[in-house]
N, C-alpha and C. Protein backbone atom coordinates (compact mmCIF):
# COMPACT_ATOMS: atom_id res chain seq x y z
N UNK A 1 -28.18 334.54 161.90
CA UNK A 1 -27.82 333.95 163.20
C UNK A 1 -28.59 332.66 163.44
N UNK A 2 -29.82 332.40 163.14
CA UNK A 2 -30.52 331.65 163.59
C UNK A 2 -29.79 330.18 162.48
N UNK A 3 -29.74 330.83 161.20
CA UNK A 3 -29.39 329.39 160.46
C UNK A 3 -28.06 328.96 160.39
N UNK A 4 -26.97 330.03 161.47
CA UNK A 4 -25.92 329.49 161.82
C UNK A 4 -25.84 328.34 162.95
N UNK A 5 -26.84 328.87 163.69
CA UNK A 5 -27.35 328.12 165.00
C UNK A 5 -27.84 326.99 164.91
N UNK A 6 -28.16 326.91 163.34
CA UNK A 6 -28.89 325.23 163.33
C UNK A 6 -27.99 324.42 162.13
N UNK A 7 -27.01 325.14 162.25
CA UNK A 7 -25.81 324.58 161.23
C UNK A 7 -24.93 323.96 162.58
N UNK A 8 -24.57 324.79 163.27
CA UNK A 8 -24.17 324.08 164.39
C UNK A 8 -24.44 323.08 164.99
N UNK A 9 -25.71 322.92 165.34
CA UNK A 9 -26.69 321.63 166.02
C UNK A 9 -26.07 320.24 165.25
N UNK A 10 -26.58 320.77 163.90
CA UNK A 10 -26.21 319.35 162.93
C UNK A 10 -24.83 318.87 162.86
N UNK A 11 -24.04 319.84 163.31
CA UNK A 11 -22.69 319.30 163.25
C UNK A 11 -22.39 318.46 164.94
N UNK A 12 -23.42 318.92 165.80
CA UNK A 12 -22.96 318.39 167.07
C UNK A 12 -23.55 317.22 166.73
N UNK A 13 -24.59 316.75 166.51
CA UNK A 13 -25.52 315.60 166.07
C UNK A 13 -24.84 314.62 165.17
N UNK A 14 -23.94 315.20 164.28
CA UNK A 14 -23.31 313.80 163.44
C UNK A 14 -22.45 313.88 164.33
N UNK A 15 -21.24 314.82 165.32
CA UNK A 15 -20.27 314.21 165.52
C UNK A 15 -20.28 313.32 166.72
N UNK A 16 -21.74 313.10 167.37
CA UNK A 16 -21.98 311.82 168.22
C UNK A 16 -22.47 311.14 167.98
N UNK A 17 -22.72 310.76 166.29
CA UNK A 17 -23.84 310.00 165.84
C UNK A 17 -22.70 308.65 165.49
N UNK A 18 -21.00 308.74 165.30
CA UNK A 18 -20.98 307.48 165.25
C UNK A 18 -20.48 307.18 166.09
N UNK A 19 -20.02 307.30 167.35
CA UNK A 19 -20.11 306.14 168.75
C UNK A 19 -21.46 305.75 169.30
N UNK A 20 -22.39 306.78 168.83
CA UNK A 20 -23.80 306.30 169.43
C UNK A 20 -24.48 305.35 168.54
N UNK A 21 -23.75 305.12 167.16
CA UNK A 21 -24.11 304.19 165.83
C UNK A 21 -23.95 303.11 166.46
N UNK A 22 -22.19 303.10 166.86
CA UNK A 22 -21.09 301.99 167.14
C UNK A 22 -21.89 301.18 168.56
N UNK A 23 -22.28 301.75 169.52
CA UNK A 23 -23.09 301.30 170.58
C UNK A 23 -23.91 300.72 170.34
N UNK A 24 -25.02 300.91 169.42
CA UNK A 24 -26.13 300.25 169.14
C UNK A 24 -26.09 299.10 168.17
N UNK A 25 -25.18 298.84 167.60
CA UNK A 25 -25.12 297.56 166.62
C UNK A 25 -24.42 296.75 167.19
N UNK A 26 -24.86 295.50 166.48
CA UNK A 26 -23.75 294.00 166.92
C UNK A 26 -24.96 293.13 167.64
N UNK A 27 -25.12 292.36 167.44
CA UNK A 27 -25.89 290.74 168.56
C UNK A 27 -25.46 291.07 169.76
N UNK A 28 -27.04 291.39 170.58
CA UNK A 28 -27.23 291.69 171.99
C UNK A 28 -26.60 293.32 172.63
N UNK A 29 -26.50 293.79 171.92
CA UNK A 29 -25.73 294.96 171.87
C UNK A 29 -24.61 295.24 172.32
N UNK A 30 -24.24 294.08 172.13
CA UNK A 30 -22.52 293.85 172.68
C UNK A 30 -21.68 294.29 171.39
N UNK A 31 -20.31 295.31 171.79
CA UNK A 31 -19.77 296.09 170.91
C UNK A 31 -18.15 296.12 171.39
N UNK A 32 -17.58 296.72 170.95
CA UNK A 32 -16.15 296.36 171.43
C UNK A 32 -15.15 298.10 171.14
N UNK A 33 -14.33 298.54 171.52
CA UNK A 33 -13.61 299.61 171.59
C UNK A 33 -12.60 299.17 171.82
N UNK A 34 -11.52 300.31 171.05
CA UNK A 34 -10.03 299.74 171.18
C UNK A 34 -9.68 301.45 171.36
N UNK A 35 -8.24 301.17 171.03
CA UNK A 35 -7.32 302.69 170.68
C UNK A 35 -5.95 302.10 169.76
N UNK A 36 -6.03 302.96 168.89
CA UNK A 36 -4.63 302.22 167.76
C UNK A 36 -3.50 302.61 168.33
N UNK A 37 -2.42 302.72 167.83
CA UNK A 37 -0.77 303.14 168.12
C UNK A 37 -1.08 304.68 167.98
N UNK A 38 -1.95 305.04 167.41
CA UNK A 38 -1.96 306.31 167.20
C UNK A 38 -2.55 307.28 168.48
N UNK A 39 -3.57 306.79 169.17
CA UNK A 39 -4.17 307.00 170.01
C UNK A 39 -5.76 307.34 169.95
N UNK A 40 -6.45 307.09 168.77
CA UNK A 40 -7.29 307.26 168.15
C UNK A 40 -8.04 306.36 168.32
N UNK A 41 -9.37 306.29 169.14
CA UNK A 41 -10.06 305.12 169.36
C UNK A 41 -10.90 304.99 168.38
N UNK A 42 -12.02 303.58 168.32
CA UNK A 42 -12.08 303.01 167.58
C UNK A 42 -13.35 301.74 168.15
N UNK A 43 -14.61 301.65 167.19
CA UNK A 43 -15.34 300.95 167.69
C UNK A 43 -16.20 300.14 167.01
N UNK A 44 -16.05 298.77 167.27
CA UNK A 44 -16.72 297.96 166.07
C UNK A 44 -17.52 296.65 166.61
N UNK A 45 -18.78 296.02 165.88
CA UNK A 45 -19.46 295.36 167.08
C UNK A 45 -19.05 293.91 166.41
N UNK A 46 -17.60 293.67 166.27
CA UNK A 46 -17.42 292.28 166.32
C UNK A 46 -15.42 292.41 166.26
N UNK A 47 -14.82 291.50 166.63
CA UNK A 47 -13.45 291.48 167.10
C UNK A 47 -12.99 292.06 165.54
N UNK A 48 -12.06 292.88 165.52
CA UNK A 48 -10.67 292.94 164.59
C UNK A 48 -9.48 292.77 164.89
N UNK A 49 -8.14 292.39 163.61
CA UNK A 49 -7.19 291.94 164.52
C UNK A 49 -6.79 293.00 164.89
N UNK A 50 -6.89 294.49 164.53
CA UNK A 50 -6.68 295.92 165.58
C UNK A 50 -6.94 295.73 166.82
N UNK A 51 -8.15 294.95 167.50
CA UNK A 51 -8.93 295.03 168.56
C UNK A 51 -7.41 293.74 169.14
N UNK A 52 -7.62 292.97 168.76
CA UNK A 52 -7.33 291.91 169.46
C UNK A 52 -5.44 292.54 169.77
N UNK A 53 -4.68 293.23 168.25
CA UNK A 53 -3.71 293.27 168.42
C UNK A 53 -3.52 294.56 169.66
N UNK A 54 -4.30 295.79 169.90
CA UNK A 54 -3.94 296.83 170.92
C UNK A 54 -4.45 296.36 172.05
N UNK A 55 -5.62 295.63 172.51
CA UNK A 55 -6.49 295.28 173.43
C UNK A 55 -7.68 296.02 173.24
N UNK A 56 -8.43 295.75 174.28
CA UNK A 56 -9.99 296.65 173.60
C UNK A 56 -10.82 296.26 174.90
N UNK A 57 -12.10 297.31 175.06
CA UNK A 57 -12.88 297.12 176.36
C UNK A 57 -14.27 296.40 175.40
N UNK A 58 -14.82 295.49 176.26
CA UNK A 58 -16.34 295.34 175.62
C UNK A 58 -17.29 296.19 176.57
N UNK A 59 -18.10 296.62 175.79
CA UNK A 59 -18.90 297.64 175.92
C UNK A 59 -20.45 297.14 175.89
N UNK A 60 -21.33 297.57 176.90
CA UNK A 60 -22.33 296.80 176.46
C UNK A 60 -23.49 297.83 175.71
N UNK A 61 -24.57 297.78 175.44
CA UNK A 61 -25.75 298.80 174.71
C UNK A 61 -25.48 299.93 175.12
N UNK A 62 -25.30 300.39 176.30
CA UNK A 62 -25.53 301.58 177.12
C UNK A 62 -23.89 302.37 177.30
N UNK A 63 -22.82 301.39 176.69
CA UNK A 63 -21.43 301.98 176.03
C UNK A 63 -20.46 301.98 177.51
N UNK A 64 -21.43 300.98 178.08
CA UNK A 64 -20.46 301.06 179.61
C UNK A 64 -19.33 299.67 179.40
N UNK A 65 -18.28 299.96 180.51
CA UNK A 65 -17.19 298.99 179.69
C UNK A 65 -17.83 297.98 181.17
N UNK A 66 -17.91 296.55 180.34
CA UNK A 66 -18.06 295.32 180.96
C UNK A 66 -16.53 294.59 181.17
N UNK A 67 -15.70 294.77 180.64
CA UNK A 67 -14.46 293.85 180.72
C UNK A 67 -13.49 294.84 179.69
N UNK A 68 -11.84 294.68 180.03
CA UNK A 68 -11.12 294.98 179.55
C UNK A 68 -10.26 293.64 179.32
N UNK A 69 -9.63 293.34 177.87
CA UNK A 69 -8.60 292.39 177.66
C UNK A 69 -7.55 293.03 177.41
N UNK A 70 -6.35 292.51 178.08
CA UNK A 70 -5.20 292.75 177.18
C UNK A 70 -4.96 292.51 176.44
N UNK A 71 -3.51 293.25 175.61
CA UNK A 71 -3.53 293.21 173.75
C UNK A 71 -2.64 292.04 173.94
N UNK A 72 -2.83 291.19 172.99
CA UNK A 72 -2.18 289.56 172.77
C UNK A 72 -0.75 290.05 172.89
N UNK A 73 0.13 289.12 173.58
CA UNK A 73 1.74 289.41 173.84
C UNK A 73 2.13 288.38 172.85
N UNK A 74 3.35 288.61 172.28
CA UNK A 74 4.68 287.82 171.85
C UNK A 74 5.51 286.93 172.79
N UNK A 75 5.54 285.97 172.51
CA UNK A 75 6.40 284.97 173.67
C UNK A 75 7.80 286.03 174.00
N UNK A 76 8.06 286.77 173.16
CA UNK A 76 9.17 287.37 173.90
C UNK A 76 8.37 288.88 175.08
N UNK A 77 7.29 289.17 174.32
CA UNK A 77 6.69 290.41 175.27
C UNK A 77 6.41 289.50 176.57
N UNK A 78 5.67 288.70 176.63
CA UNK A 78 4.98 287.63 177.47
C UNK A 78 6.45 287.40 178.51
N UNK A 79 7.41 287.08 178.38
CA UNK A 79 8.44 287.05 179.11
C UNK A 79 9.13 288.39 179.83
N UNK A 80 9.02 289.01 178.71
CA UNK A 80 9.34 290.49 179.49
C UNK A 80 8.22 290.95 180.26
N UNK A 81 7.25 290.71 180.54
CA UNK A 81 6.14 291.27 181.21
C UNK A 81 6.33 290.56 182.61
N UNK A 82 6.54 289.30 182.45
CA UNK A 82 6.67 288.25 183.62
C UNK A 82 7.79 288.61 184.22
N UNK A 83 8.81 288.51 183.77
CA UNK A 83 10.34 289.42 184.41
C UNK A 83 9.68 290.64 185.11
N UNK A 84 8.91 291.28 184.28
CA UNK A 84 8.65 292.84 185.14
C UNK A 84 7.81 292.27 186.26
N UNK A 85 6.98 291.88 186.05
CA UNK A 85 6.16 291.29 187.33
C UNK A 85 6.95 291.00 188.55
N UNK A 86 7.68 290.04 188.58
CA UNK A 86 8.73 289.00 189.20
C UNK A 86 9.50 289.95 189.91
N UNK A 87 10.28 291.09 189.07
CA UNK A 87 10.99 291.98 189.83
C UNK A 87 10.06 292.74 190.79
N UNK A 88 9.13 293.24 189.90
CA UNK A 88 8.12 294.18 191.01
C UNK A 88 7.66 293.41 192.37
N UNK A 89 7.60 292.44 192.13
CA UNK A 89 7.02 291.57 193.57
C UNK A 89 8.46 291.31 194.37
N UNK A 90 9.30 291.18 193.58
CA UNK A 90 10.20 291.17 194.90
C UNK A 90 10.84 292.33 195.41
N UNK A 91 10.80 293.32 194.58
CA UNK A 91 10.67 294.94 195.13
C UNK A 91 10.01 295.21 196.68
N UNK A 92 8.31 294.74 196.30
CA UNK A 92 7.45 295.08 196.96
C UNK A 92 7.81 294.30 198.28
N UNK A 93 8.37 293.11 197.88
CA UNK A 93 8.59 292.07 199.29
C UNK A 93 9.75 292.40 200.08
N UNK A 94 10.85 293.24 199.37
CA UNK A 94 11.98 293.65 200.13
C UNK A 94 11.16 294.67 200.90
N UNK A 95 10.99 295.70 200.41
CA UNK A 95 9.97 296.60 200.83
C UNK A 95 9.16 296.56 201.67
N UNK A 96 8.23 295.21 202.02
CA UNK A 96 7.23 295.03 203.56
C UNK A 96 8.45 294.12 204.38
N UNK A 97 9.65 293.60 203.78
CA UNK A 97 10.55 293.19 204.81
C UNK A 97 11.09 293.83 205.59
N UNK A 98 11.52 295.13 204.83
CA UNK A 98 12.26 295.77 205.68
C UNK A 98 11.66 296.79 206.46
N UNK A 99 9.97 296.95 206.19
CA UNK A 99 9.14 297.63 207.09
C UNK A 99 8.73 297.07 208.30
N UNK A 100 9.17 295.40 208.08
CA UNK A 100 8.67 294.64 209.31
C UNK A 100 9.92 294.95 210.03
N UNK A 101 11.26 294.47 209.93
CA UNK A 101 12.51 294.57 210.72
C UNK A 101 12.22 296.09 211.11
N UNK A 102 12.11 297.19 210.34
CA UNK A 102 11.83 298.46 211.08
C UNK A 102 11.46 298.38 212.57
N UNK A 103 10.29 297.85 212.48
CA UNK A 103 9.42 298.10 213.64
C UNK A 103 9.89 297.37 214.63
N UNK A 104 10.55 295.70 213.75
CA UNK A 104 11.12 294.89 215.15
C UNK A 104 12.05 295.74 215.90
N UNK A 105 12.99 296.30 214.88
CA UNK A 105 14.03 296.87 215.59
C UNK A 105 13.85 298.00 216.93
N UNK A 106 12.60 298.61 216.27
CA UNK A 106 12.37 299.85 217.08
C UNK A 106 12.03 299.08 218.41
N UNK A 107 11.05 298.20 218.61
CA UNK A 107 10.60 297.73 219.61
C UNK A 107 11.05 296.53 220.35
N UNK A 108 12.27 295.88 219.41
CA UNK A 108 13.22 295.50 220.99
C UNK A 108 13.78 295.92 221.58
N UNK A 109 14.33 297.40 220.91
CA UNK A 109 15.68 298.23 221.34
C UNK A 109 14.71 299.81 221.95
N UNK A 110 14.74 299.78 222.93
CA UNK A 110 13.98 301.28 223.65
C UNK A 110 14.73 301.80 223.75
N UNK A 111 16.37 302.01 223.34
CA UNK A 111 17.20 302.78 223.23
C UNK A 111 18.70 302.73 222.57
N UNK A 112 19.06 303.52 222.08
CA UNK A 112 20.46 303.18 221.40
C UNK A 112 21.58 302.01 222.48
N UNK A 113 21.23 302.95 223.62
CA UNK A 113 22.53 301.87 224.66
C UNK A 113 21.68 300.44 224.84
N UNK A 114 20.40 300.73 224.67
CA UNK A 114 20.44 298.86 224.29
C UNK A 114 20.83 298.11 223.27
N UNK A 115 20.77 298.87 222.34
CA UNK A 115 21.24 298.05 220.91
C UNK A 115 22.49 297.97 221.08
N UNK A 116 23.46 299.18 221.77
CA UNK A 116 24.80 298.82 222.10
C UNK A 116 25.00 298.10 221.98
N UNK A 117 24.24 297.26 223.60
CA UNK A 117 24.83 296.38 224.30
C UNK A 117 24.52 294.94 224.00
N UNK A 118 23.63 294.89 223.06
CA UNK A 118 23.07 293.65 222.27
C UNK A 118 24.13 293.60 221.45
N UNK A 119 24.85 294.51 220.51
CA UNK A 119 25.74 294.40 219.47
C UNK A 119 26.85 293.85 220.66
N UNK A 120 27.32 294.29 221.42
CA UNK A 120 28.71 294.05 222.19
C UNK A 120 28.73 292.74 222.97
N UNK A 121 27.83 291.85 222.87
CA UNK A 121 27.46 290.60 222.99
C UNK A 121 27.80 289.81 222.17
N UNK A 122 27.10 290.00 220.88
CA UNK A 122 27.52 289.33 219.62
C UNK A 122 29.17 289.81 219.22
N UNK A 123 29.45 290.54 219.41
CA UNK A 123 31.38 290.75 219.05
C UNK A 123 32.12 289.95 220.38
N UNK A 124 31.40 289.97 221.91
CA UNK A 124 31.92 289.39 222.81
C UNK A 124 32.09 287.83 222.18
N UNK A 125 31.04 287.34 221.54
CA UNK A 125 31.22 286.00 221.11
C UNK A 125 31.75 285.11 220.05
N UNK A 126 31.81 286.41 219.25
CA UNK A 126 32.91 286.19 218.25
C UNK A 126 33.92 286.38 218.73
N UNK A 127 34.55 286.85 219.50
CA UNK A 127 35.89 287.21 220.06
C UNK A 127 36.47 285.61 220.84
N UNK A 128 35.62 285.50 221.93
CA UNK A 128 35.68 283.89 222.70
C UNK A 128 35.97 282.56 221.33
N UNK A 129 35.23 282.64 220.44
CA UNK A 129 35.34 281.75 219.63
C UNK A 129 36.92 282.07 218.72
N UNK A 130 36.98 283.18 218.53
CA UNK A 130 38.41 283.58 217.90
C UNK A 130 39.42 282.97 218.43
N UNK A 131 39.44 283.37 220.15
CA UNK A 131 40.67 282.94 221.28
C UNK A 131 40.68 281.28 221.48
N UNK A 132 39.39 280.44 221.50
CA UNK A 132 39.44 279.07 221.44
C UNK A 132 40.76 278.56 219.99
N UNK A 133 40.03 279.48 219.02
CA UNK A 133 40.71 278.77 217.46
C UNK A 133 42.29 278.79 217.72
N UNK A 134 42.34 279.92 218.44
CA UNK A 134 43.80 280.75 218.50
C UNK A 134 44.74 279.52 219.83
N UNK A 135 43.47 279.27 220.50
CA UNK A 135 44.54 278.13 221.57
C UNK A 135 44.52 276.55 220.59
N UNK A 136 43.54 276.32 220.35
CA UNK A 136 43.60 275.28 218.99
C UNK A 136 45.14 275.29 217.85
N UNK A 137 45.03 276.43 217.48
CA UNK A 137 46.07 276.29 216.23
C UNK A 137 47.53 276.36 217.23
N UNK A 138 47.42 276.99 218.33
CA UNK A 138 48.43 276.52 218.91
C UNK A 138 48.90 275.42 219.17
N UNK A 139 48.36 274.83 220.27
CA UNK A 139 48.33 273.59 220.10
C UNK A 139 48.99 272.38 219.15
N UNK A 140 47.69 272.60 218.30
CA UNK A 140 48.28 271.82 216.37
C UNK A 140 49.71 272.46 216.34
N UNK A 141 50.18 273.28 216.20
CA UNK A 141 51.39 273.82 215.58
C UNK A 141 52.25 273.02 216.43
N UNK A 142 52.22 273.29 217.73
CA UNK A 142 53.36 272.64 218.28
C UNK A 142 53.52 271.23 218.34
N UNK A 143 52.12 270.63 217.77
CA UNK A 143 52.34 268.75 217.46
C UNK A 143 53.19 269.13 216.27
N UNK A 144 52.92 270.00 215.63
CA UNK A 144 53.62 269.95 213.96
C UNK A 144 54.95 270.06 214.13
N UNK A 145 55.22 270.90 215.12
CA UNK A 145 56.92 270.97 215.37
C UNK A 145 57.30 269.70 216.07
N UNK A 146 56.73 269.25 217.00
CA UNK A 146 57.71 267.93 217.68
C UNK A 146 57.51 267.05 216.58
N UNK A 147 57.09 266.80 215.52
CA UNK A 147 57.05 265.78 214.79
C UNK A 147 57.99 266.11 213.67
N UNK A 148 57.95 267.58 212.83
CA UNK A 148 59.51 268.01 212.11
C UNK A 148 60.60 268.00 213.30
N UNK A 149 60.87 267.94 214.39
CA UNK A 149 61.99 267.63 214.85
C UNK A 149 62.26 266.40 214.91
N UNK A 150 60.68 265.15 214.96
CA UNK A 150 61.79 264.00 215.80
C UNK A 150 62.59 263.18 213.98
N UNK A 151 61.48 264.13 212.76
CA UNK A 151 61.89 264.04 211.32
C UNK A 151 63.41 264.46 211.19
N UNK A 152 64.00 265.38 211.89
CA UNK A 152 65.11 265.94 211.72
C UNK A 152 66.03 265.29 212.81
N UNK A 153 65.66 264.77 213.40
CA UNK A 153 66.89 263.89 214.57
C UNK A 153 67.27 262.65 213.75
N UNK A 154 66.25 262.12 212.77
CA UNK A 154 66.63 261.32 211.88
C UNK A 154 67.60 261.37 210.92
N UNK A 155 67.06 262.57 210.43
CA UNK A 155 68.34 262.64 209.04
C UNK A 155 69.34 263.04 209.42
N UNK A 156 69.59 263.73 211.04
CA UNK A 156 70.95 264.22 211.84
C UNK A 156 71.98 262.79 211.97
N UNK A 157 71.11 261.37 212.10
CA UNK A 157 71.43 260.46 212.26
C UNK A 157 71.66 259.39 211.26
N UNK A 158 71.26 260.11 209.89
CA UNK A 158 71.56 259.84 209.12
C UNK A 158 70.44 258.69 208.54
N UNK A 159 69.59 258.58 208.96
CA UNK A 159 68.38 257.84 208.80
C UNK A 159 67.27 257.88 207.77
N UNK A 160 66.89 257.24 207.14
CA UNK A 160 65.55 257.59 206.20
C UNK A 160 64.15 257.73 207.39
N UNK A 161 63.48 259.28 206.39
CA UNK A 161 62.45 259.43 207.72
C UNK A 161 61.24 258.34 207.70
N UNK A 162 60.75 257.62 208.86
CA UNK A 162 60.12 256.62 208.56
C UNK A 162 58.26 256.90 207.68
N UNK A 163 57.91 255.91 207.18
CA UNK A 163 56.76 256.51 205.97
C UNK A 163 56.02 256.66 207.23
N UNK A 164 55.99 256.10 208.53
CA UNK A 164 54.69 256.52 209.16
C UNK A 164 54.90 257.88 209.74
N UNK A 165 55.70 258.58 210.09
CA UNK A 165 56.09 259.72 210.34
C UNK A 165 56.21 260.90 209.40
N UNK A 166 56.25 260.54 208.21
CA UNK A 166 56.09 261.17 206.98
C UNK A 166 54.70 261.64 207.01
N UNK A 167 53.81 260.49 207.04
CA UNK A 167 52.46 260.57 207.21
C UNK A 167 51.54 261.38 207.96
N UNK A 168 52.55 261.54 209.30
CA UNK A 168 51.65 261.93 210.71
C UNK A 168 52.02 263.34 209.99
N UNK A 169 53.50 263.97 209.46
CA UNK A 169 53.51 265.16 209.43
C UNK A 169 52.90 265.98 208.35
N UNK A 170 52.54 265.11 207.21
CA UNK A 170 51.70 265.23 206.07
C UNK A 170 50.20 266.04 206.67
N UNK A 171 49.50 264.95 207.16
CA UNK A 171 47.95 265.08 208.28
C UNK A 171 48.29 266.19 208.75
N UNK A 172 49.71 266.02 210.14
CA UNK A 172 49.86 267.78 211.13
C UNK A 172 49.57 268.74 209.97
N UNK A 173 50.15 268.96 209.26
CA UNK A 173 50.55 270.12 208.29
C UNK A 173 48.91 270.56 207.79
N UNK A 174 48.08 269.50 207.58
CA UNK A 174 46.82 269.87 206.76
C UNK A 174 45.61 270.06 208.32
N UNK A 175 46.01 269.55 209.39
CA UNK A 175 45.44 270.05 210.61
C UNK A 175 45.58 271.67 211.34
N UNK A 176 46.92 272.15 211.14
CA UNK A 176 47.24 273.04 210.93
C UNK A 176 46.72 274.12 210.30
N UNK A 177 46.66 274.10 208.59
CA UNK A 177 46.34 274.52 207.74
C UNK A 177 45.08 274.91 207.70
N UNK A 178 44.16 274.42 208.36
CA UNK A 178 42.77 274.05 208.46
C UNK A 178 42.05 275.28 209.37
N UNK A 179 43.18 274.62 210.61
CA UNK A 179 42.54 275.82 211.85
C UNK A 179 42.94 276.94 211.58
N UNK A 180 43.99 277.61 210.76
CA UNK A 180 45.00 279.22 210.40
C UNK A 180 43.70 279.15 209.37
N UNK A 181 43.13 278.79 208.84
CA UNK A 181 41.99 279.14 207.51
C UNK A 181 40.72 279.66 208.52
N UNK A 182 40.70 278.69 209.17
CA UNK A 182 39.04 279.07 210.22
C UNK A 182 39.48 280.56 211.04
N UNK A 183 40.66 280.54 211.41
CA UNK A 183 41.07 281.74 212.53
C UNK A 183 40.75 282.80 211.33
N UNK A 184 41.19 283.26 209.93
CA UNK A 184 41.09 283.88 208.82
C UNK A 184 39.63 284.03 208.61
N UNK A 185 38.68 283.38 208.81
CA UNK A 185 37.44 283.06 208.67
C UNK A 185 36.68 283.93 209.38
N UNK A 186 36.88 282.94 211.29
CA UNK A 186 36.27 284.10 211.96
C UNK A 186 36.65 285.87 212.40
N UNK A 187 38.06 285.80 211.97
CA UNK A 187 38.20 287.44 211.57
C UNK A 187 37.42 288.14 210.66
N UNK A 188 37.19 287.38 209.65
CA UNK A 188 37.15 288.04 208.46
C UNK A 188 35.49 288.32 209.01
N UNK A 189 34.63 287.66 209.46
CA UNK A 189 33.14 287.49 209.86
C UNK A 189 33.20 288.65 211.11
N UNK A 190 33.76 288.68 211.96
CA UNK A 190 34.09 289.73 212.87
C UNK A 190 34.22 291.44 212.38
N UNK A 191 35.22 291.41 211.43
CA UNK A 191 35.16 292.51 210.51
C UNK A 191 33.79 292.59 210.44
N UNK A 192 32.95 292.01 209.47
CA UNK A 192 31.90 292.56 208.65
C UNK A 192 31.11 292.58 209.60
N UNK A 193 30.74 291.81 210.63
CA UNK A 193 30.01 292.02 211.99
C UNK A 193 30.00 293.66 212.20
N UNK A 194 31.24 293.94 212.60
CA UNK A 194 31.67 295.79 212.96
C UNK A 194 30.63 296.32 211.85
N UNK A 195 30.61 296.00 210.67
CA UNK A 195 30.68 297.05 209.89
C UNK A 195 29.20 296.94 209.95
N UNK A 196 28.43 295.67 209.56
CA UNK A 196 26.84 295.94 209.87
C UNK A 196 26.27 296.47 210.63
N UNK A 197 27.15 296.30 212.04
CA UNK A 197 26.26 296.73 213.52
C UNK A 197 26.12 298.44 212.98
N UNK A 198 27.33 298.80 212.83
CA UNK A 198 27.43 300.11 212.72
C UNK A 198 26.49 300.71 211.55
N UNK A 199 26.12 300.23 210.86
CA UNK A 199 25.04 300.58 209.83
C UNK A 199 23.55 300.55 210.49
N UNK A 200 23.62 298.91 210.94
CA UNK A 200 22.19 299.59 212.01
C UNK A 200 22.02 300.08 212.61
N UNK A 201 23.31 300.70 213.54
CA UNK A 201 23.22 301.59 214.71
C UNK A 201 22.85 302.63 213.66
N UNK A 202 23.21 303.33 212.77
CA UNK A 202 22.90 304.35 212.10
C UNK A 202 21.60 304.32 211.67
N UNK A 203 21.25 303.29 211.12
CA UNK A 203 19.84 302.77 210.68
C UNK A 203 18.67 303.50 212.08
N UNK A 204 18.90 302.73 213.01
CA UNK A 204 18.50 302.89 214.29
C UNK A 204 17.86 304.31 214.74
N UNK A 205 19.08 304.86 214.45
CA UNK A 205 19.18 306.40 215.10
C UNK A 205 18.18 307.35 213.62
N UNK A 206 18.11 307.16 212.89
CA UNK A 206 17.51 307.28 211.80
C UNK A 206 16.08 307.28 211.85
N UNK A 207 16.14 305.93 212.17
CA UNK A 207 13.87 305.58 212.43
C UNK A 207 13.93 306.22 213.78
N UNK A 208 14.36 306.24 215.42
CA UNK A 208 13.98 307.01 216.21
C UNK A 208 13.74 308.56 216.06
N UNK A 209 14.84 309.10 215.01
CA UNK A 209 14.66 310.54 214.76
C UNK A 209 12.87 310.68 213.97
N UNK A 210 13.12 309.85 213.12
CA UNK A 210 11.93 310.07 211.85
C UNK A 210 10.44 309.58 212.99
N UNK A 211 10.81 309.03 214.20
CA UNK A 211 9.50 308.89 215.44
C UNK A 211 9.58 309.47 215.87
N UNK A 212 10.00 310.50 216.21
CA UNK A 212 10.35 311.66 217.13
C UNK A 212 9.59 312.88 216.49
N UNK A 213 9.77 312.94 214.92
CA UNK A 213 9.66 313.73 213.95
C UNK A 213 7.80 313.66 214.14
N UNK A 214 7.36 312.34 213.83
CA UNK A 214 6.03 311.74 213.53
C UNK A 214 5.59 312.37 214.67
N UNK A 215 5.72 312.28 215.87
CA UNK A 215 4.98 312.86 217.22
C UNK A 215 5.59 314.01 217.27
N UNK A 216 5.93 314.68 216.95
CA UNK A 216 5.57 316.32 217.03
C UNK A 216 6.71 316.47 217.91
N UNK A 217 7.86 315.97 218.02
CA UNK A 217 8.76 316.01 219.73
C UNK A 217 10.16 317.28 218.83
């Protein structure tokens, strides 16, 4: 028993004898540690391209890590790392954006029927601007018609239509054309108006529940 007991010892003694080797050698007792692909670390008191290619901590006498480097990138790793970066930060920035609008939201609106009535403002004003376009293209249209008629009293009369009248109805036609595109426009903006409000109203009702939740109510 006893000279099993000191068979043991010696085996604990070499198997810390070489990181405690690896610690103590090298100028100033500066030493370096890595880990391979394998996962198997690794310690030597001057750079290898192992060290340089996985990365590696420097270590000083006492085996404490002073600095960690990263393992040298490939202009193509080096790009993919920066992409990952780039996305992660704008992750993180959507992320405190939409924690800030959270809170705005909560604290202009002290209640759903206010946000209502804030939303039914903004559709009130899209609506007014709709009915202006809508008396507008009226308007235009009916210059467009007295001008194809006084075009057609001509050729009734057997007349060539004159080029300046050609002209005016050329312009009507693209004046016309213009305002029926904008009326298409602010519908189409009106639509998606509906459809956002209604998402934040849901949004809305969502963070008041999850405050409701937070205070115990």
């Amino acid at each position: 028993m006893r000279r099993l007991a000191l068979s043991t010892s010696i085996i604990l003694l070499l198997g810390l004898a070489g990181p405690a080797a690896a610690q103590q050698t090298g100028s100033g007792g500066i030493h370096y540690r890595w880990v391979d692909g394998s996962g198997l670390p690794h310690y030597s008191d001057s750079l290898t391209v192992d060290a340089l290619k996985y990365g590696y901590d420097v270590l000083n006498s006492n085996g404490m890590v002073m600095q960690h480097v990263q393992k040298q990138l490939s202009p193509a790793e080096q790009a993919a790392a920066e992409k990952q970066a780039a996305e992660a930060a704008a992750k993180q920035r959507a992320i405190n954006e939409q924690k800030s609008n959270d809170i705005l939201l909560l604290n202009t609106y002290p209640d759903e029927d206010a946000l209502k009535a804030e939303q039914q403002q903004v559709l009130d004003h899209l609506d007014e601007q709709m009915s202006t376009t809508r008396v507008n293209l009226h308007s235009q249209d009916t210059a467009l018609t007295d001008l194809l008629n006084r075009a057609a009293d001509e050729e009734r009369q057997k007349k060539p239509v004159p080029k300046f009248l050609t002209d005016q109805i050329a312009t009507q036609r693209n004046v016309v054309a213009s305002e029926r595109a904008l009326l298409e426009r602010e519908k189409a903006e009106r639509d998606t108006t509906v459809q956002q409000q209604a998402q934040e109203l849901q949004h809305f009702r969502e963070l008041k529940a999850a405050e409701k939740a937070d205070r115990g109510y």
